[in-house]
N, C-alpha and C. Protein backbone atom coordinates (compact mmCIF):
# COMPACT_ATOMS: atom_id res chain seq x y z
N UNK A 1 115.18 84.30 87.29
CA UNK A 1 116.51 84.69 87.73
C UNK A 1 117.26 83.52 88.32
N UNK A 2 116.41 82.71 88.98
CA UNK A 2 117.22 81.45 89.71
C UNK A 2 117.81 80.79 88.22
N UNK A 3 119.02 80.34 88.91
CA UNK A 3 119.66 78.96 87.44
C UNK A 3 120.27 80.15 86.54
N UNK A 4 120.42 81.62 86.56
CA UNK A 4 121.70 82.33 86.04
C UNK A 4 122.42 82.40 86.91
N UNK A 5 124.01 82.44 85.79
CA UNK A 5 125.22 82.60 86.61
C UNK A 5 125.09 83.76 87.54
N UNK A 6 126.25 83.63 88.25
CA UNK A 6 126.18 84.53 89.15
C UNK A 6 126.52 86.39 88.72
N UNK A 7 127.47 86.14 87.48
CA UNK A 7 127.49 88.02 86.57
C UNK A 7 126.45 87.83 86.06
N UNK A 8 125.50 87.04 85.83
CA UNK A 8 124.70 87.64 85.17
C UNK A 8 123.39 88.04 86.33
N UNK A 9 123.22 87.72 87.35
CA UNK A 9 122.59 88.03 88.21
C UNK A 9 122.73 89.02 89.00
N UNK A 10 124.44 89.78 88.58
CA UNK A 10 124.88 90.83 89.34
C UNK A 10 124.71 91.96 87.94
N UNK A 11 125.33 91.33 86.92
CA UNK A 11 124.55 92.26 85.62
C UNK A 11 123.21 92.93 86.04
N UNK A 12 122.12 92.12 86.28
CA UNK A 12 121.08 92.50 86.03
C UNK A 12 120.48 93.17 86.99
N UNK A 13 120.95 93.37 88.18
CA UNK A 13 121.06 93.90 89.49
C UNK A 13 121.36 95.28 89.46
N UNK A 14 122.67 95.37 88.49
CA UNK A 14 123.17 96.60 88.12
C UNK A 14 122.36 97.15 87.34
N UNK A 15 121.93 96.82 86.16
CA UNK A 15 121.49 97.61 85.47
C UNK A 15 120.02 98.28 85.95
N UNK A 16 119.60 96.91 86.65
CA UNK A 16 118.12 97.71 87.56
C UNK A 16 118.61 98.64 88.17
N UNK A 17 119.16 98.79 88.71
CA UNK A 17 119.61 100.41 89.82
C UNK A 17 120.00 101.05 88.82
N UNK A 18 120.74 101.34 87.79
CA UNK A 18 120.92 101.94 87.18
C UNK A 18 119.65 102.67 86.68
N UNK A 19 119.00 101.73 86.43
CA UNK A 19 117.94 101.96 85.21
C UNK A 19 116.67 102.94 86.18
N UNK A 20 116.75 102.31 87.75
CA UNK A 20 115.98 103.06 88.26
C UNK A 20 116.52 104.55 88.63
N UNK A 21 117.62 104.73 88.82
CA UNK A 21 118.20 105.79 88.80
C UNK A 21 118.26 106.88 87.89
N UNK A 22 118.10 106.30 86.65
CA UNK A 22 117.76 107.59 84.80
C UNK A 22 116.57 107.50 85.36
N UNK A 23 115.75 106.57 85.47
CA UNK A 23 114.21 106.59 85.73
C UNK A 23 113.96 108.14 86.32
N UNK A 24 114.51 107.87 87.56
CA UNK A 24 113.92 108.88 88.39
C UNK A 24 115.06 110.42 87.64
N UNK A 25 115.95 110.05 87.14
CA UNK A 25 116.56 111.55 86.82
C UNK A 25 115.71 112.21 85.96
N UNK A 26 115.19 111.64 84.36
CA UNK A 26 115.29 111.25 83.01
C UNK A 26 113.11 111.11 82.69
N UNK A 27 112.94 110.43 83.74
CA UNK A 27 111.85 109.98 83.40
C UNK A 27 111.72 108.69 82.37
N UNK A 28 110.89 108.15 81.94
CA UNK A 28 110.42 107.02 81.11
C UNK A 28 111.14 106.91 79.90
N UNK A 29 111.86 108.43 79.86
CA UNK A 29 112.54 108.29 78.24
C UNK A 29 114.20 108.40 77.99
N UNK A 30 114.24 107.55 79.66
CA UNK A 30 115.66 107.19 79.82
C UNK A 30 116.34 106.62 78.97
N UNK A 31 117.57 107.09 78.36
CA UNK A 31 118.14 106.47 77.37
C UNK A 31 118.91 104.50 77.97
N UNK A 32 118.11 103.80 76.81
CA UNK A 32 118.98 102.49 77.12
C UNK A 32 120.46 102.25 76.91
N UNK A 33 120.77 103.49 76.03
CA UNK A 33 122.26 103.23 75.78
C UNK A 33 123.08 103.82 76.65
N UNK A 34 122.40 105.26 77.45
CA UNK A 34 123.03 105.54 78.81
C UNK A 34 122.67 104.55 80.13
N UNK A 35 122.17 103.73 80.16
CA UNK A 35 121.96 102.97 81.30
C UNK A 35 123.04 101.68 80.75
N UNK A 36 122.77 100.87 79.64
CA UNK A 36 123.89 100.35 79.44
C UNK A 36 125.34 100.79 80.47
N UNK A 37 126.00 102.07 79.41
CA UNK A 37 126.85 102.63 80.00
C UNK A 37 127.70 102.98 81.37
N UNK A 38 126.18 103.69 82.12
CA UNK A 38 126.43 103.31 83.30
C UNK A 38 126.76 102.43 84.41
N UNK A 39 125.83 101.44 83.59
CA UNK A 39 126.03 99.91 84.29
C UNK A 39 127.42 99.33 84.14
N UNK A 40 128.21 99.68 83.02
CA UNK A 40 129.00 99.07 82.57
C UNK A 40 129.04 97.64 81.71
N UNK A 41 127.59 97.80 81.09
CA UNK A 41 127.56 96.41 80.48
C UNK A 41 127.15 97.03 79.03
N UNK A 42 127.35 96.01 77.91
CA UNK A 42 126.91 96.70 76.29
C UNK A 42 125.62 96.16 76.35
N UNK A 43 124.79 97.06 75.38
CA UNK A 43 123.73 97.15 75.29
C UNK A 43 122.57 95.82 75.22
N UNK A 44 123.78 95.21 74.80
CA UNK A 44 123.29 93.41 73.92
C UNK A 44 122.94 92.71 75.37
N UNK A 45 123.71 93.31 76.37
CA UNK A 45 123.39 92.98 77.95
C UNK A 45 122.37 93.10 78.40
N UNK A 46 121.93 94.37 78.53
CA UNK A 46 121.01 95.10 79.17
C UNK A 46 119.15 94.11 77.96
N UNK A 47 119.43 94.28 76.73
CA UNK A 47 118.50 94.05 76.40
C UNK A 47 118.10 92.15 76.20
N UNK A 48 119.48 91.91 76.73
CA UNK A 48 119.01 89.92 77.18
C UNK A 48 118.65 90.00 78.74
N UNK A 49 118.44 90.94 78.88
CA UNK A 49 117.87 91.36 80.56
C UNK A 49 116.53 91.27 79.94
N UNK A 50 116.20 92.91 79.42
CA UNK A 50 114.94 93.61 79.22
C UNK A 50 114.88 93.89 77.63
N UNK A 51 114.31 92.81 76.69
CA UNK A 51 113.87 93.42 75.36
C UNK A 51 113.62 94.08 75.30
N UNK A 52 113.24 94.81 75.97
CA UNK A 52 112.63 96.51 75.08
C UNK A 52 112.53 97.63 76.64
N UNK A 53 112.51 99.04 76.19
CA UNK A 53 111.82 100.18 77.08
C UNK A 53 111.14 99.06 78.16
N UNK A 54 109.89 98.73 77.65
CA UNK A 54 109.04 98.35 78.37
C UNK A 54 108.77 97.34 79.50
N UNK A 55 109.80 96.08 78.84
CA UNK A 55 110.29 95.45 79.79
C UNK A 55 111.20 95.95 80.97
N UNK A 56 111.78 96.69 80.49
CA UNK A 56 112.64 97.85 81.88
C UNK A 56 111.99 98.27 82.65
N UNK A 57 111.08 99.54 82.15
CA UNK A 57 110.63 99.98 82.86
C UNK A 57 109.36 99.31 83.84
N UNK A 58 108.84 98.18 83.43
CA UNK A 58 107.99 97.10 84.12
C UNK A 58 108.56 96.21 85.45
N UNK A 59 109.92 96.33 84.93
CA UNK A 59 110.63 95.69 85.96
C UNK A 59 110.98 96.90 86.98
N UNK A 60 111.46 98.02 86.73
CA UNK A 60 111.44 99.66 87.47
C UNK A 60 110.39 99.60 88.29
N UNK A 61 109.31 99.42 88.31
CA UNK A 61 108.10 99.40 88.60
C UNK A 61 107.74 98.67 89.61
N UNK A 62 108.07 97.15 89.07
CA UNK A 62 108.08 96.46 90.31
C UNK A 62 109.03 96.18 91.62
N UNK A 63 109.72 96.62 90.87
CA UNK A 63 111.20 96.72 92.11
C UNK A 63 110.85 97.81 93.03
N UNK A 64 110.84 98.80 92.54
CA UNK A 64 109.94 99.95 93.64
C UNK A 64 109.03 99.41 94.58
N UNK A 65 108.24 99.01 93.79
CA UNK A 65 106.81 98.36 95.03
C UNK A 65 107.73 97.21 95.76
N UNK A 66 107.86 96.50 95.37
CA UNK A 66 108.74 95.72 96.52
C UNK A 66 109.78 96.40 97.78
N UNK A 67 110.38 97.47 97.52
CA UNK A 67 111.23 98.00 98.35
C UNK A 67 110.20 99.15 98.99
N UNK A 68 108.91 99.58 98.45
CA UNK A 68 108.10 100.31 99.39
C UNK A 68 107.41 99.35 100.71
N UNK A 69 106.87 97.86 99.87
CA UNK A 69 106.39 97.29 100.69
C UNK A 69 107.66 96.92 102.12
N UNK A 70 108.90 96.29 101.39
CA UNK A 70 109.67 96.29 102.62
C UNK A 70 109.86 97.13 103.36
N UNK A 71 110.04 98.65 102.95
CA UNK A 71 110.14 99.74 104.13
C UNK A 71 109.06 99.58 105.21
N UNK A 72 107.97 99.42 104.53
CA UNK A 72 106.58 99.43 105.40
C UNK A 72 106.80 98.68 106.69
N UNK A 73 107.72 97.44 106.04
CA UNK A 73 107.47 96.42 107.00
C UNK A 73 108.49 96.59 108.15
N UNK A 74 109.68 96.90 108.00
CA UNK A 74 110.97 97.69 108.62
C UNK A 74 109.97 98.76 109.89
N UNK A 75 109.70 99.77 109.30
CA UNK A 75 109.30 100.71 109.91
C UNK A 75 107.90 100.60 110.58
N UNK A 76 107.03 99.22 110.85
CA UNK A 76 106.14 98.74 111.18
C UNK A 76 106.01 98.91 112.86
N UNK A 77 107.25 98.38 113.40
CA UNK A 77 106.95 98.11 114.57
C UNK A 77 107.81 99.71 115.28
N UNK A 78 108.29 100.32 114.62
CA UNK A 78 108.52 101.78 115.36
C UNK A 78 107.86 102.31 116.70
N UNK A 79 108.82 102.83 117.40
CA UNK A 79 108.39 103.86 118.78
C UNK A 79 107.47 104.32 118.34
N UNK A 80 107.82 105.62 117.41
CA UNK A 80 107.01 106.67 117.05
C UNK A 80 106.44 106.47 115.47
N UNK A 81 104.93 106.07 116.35
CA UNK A 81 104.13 105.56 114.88
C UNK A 81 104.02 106.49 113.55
N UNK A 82 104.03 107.75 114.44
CA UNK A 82 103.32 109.15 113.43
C UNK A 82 104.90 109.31 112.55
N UNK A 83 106.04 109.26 112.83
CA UNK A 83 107.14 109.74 112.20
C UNK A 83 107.76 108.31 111.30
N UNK A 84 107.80 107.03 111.30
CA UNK A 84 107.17 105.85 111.02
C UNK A 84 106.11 106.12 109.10
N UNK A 85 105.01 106.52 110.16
CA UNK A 85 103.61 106.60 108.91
C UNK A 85 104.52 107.80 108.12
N UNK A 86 105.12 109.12 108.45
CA UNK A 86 105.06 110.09 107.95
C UNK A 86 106.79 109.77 106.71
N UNK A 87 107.96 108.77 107.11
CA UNK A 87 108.75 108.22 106.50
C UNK A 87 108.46 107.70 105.19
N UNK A 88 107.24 106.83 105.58
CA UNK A 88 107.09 106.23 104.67
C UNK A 88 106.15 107.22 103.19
N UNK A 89 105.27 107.22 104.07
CA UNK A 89 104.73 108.25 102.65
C UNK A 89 105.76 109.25 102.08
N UNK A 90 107.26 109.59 102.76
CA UNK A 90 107.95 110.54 102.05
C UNK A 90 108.62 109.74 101.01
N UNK A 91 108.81 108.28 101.61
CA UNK A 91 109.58 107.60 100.45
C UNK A 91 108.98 107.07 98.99
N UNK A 92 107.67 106.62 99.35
CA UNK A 92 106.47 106.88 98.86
C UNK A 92 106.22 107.72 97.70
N UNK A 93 106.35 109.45 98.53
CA UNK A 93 106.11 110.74 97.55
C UNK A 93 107.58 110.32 96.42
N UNK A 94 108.62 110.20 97.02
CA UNK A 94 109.79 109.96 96.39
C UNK A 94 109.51 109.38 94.94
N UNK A 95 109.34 108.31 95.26
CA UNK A 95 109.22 107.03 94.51
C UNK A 95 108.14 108.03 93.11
N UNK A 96 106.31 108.07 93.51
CA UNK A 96 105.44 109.14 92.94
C UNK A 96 106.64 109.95 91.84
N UNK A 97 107.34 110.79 93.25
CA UNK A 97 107.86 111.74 91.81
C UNK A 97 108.57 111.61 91.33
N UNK A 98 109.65 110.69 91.25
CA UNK A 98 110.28 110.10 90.19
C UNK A 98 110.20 109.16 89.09
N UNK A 99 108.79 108.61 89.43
CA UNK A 99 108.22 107.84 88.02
C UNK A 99 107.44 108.58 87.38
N UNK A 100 108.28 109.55 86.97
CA UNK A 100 107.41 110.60 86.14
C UNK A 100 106.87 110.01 84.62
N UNK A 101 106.04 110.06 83.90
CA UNK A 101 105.83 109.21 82.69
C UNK A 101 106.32 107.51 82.28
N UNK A 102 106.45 107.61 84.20
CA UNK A 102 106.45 105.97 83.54
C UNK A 102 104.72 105.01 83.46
N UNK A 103 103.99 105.83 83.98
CA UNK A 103 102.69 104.84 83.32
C UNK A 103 102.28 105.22 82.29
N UNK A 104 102.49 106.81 81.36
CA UNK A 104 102.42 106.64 80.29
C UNK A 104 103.08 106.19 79.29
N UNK A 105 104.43 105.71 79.63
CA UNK A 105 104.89 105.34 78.61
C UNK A 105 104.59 103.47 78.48
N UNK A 106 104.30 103.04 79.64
CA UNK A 106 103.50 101.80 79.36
C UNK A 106 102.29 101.96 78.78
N UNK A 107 101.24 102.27 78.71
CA UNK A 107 100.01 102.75 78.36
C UNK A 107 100.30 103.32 76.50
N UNK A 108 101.46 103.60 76.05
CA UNK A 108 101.97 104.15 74.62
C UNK A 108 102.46 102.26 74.52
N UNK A 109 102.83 101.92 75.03
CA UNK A 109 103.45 100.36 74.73
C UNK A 109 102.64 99.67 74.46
N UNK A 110 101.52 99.69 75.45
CA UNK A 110 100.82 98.53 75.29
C UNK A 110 100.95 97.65 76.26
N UNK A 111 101.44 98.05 77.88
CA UNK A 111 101.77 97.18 78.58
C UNK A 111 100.97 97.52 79.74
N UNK A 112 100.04 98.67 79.82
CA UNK A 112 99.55 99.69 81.08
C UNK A 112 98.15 98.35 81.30
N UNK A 113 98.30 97.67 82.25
CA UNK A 113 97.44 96.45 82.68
C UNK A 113 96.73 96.78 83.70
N UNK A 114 95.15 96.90 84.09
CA UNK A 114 94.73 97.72 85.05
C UNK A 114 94.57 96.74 86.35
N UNK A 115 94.71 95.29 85.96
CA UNK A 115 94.66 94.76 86.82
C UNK A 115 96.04 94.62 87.81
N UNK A 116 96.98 94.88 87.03
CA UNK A 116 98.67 95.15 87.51
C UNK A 116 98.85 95.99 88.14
N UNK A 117 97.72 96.81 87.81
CA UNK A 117 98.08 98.37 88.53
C UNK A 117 96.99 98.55 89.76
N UNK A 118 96.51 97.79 89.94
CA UNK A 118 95.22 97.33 90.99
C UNK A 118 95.99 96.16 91.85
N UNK A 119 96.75 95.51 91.67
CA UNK A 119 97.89 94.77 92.02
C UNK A 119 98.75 95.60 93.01
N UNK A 120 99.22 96.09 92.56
CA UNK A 120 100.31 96.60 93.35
C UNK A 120 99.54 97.68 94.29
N UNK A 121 98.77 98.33 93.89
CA UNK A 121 97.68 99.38 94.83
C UNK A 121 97.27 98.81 96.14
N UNK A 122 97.05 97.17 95.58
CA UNK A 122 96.60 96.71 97.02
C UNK A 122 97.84 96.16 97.76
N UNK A 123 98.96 96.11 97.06
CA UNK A 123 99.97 95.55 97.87
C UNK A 123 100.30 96.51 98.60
N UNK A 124 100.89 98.01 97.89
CA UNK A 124 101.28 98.82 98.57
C UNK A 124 100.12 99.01 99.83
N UNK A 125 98.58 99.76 99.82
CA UNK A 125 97.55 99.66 100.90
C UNK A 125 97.98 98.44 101.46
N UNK A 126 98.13 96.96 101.59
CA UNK A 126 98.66 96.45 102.13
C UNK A 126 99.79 96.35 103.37
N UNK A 127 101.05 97.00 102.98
CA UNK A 127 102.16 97.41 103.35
C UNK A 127 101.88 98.87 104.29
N UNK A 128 101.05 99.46 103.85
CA UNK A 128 100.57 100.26 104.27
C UNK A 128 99.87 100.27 105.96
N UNK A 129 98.88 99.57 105.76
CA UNK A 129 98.30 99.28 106.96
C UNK A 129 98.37 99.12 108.19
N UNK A 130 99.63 98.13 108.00
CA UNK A 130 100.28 98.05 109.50
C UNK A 130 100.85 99.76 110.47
N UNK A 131 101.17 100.57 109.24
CA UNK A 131 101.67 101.75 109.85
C UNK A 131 100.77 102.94 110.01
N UNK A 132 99.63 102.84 109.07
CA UNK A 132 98.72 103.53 108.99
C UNK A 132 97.52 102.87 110.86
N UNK A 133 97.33 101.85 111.15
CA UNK A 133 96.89 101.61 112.36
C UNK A 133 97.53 101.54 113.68
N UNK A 134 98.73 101.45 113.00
CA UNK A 134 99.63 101.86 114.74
C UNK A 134 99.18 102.90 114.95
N UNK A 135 99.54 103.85 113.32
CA UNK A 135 99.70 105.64 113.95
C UNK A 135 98.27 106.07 114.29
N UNK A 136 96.96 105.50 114.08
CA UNK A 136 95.59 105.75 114.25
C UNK A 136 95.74 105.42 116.14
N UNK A 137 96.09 104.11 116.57
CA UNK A 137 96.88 103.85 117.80
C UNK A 137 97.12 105.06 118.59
N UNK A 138 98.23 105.48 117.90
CA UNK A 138 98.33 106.59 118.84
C UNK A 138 98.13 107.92 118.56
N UNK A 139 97.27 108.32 117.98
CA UNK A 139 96.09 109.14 118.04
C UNK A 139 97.02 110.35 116.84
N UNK A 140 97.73 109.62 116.27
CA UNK A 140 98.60 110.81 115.48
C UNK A 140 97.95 110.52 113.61
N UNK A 141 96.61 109.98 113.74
CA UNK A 141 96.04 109.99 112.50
C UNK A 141 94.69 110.42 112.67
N UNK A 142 93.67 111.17 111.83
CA UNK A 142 92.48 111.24 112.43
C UNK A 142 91.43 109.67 112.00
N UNK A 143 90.70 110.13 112.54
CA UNK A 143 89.23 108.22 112.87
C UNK A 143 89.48 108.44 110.87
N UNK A 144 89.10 107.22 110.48
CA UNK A 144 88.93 107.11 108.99
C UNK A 144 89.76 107.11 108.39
N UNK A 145 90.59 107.57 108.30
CA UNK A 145 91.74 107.93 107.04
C UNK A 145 91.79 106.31 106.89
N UNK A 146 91.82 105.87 105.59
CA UNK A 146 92.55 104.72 104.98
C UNK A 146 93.74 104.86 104.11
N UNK A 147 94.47 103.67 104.31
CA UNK A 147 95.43 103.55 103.60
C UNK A 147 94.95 103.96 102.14
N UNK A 148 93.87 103.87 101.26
CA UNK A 148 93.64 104.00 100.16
C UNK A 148 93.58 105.50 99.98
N UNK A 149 92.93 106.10 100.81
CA UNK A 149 93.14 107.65 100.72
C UNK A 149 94.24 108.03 100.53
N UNK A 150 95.54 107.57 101.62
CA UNK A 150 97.06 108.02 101.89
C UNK A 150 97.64 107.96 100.36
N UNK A 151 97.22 106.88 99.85
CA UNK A 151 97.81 106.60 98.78
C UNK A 151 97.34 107.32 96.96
N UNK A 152 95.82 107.48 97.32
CA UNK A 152 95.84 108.71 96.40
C UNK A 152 95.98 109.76 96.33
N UNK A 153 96.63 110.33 98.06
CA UNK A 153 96.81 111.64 98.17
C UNK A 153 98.23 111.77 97.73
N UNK A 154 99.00 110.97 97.40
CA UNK A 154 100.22 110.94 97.46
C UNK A 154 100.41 110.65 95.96
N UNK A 155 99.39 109.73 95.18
CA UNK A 155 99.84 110.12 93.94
C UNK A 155 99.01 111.31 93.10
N UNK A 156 97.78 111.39 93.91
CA UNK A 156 97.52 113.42 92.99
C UNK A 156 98.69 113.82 93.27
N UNK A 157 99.30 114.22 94.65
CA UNK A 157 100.15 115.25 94.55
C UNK A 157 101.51 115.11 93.21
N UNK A 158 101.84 113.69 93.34
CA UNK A 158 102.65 113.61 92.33
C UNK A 158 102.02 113.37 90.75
N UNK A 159 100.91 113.57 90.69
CA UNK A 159 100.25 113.83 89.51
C UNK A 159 100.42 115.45 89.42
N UNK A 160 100.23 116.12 90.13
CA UNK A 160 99.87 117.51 90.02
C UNK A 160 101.02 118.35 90.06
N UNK A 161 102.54 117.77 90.37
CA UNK A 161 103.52 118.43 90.44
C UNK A 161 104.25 117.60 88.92
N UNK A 162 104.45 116.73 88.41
CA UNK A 162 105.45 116.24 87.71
C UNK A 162 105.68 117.35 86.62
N UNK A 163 105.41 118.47 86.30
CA UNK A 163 105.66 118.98 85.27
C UNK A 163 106.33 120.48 85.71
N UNK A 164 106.47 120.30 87.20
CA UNK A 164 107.25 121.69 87.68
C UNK A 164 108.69 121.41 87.93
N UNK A 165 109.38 122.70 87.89
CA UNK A 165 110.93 122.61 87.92
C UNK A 165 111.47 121.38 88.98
N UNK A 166 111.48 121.13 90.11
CA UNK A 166 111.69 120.29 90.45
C UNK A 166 110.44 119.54 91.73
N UNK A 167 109.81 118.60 90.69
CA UNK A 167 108.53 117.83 91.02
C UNK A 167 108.58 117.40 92.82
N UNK A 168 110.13 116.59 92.48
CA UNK A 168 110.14 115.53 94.05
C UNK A 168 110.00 116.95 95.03
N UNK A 169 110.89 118.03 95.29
CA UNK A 169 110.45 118.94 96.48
C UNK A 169 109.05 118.90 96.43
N UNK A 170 108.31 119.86 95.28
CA UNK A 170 107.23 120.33 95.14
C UNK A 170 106.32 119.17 95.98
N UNK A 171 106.43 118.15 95.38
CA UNK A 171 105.25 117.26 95.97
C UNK A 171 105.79 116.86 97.63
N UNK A 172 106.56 116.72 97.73
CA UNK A 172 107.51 116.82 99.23
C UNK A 172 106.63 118.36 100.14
N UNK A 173 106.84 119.47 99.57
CA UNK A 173 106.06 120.50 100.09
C UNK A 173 104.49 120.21 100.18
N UNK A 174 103.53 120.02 99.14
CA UNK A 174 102.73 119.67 99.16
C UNK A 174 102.08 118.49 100.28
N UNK A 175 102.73 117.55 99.59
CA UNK A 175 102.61 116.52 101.15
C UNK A 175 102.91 117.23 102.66
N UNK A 176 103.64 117.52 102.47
CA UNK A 176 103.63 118.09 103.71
C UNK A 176 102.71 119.37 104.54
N UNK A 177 102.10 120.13 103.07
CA UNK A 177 100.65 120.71 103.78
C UNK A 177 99.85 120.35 104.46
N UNK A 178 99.35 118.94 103.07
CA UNK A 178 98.13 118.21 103.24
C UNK A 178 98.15 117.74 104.87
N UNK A 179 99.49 117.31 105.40
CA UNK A 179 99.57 117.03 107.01
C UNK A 179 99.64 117.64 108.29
N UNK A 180 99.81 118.95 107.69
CA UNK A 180 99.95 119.94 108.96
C UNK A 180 98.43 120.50 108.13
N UNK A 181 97.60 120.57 107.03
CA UNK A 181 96.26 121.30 107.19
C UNK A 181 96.70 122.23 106.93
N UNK A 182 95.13 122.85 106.30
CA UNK A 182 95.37 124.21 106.07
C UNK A 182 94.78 125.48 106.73
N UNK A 183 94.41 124.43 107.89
CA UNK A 183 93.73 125.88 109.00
C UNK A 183 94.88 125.98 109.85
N UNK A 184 94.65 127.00 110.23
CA UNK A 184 95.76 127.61 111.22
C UNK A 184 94.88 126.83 112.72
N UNK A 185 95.43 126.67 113.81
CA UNK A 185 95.24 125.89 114.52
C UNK A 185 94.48 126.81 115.63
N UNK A 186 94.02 126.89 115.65
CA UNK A 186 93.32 127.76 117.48
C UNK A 186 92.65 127.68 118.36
């Protein structure tokens, strides 16, 4: 990106938000010629960005994890650790349920890399950590929980909802069981 002009650095800016935006409406089989559109750039744009689906959505992908890891880091040093930890995993679930078929449609490409995806797992647990041990801190997590748990509880749930009327609540509800438990308290 360094050493492009400056529209074309705002081009490509645009069309990422754009693109993450069908993402999450649309799923993986977001049209390129409606993201074009939206962006306001022709297609010939968008694809001297991203040759193909795949390059898009790879870049979708990583732009997310980058803006999860920054929240992490934002919301790190918070008052209240437990509401902090509990932010983030909503943005988190967010994120989960709006990349609905986007690892299969890398994995149909030819681009689904397990070490990429072991990559970012540890970045996010990474990003993670700092908020996950405050909130252990102050006693608003139980002994054990790891960040690695948080994080596959958060993508079963958005594994297990993407195919209902509307996934992001569902897994939003869900998450939010898994934290209040399912015993009644007494």
């Amino acid at each position: 990106m360094t050493g492009q002009r400056a529209d074309a650095r705002r081009n490509y800016a645009r069309i990422l938000a754009v693109a993450e935006a069908e993402v999450a409406a649309h799923g993986a089989d977001a049209s390129l010629e409606q993201i074009a559109r939206v962006a306001g750039v022709g297609s010939a744009t968008v694809r001297r960005h991203f040759p193909g689906r795949p390059a898009l959505l790879a870049a979708v992908f990583g732009e997310r994890i980058e803006a999860l890891c920054a929240r992490a880091a934002e919301l790190a040093g918070a008052v209240d650790a437990r509401a902090a930890l509990l932010e983030w995993l909503g943005a988190f679930t967010d994120y989960a349920a709006s990349a609905r078929g986007l690892a299969d449609a890398l994995v149909q490409d030819g681009l689904y890399d397990p070490e990429h995806v072991n990559v970012c797992s540890v970045k996010l647990a990474g990003a993670l950590e700092p908020l996950l041990r405050h909130a252990a801190q102050a006693g608003a997590v139980a002994p054990g929980v790891t960040a690695a748990d948080l994080i596959a509880l958060v993508t079963g749930v958005a594994l297990a909802t993407e195919h209902h009327p509307d996934p992001a609540a569902e897994a939003h509800r869900l998450l939010a069981l898994a934290v209040a438990g399912v015993s009644p308290r007494g």
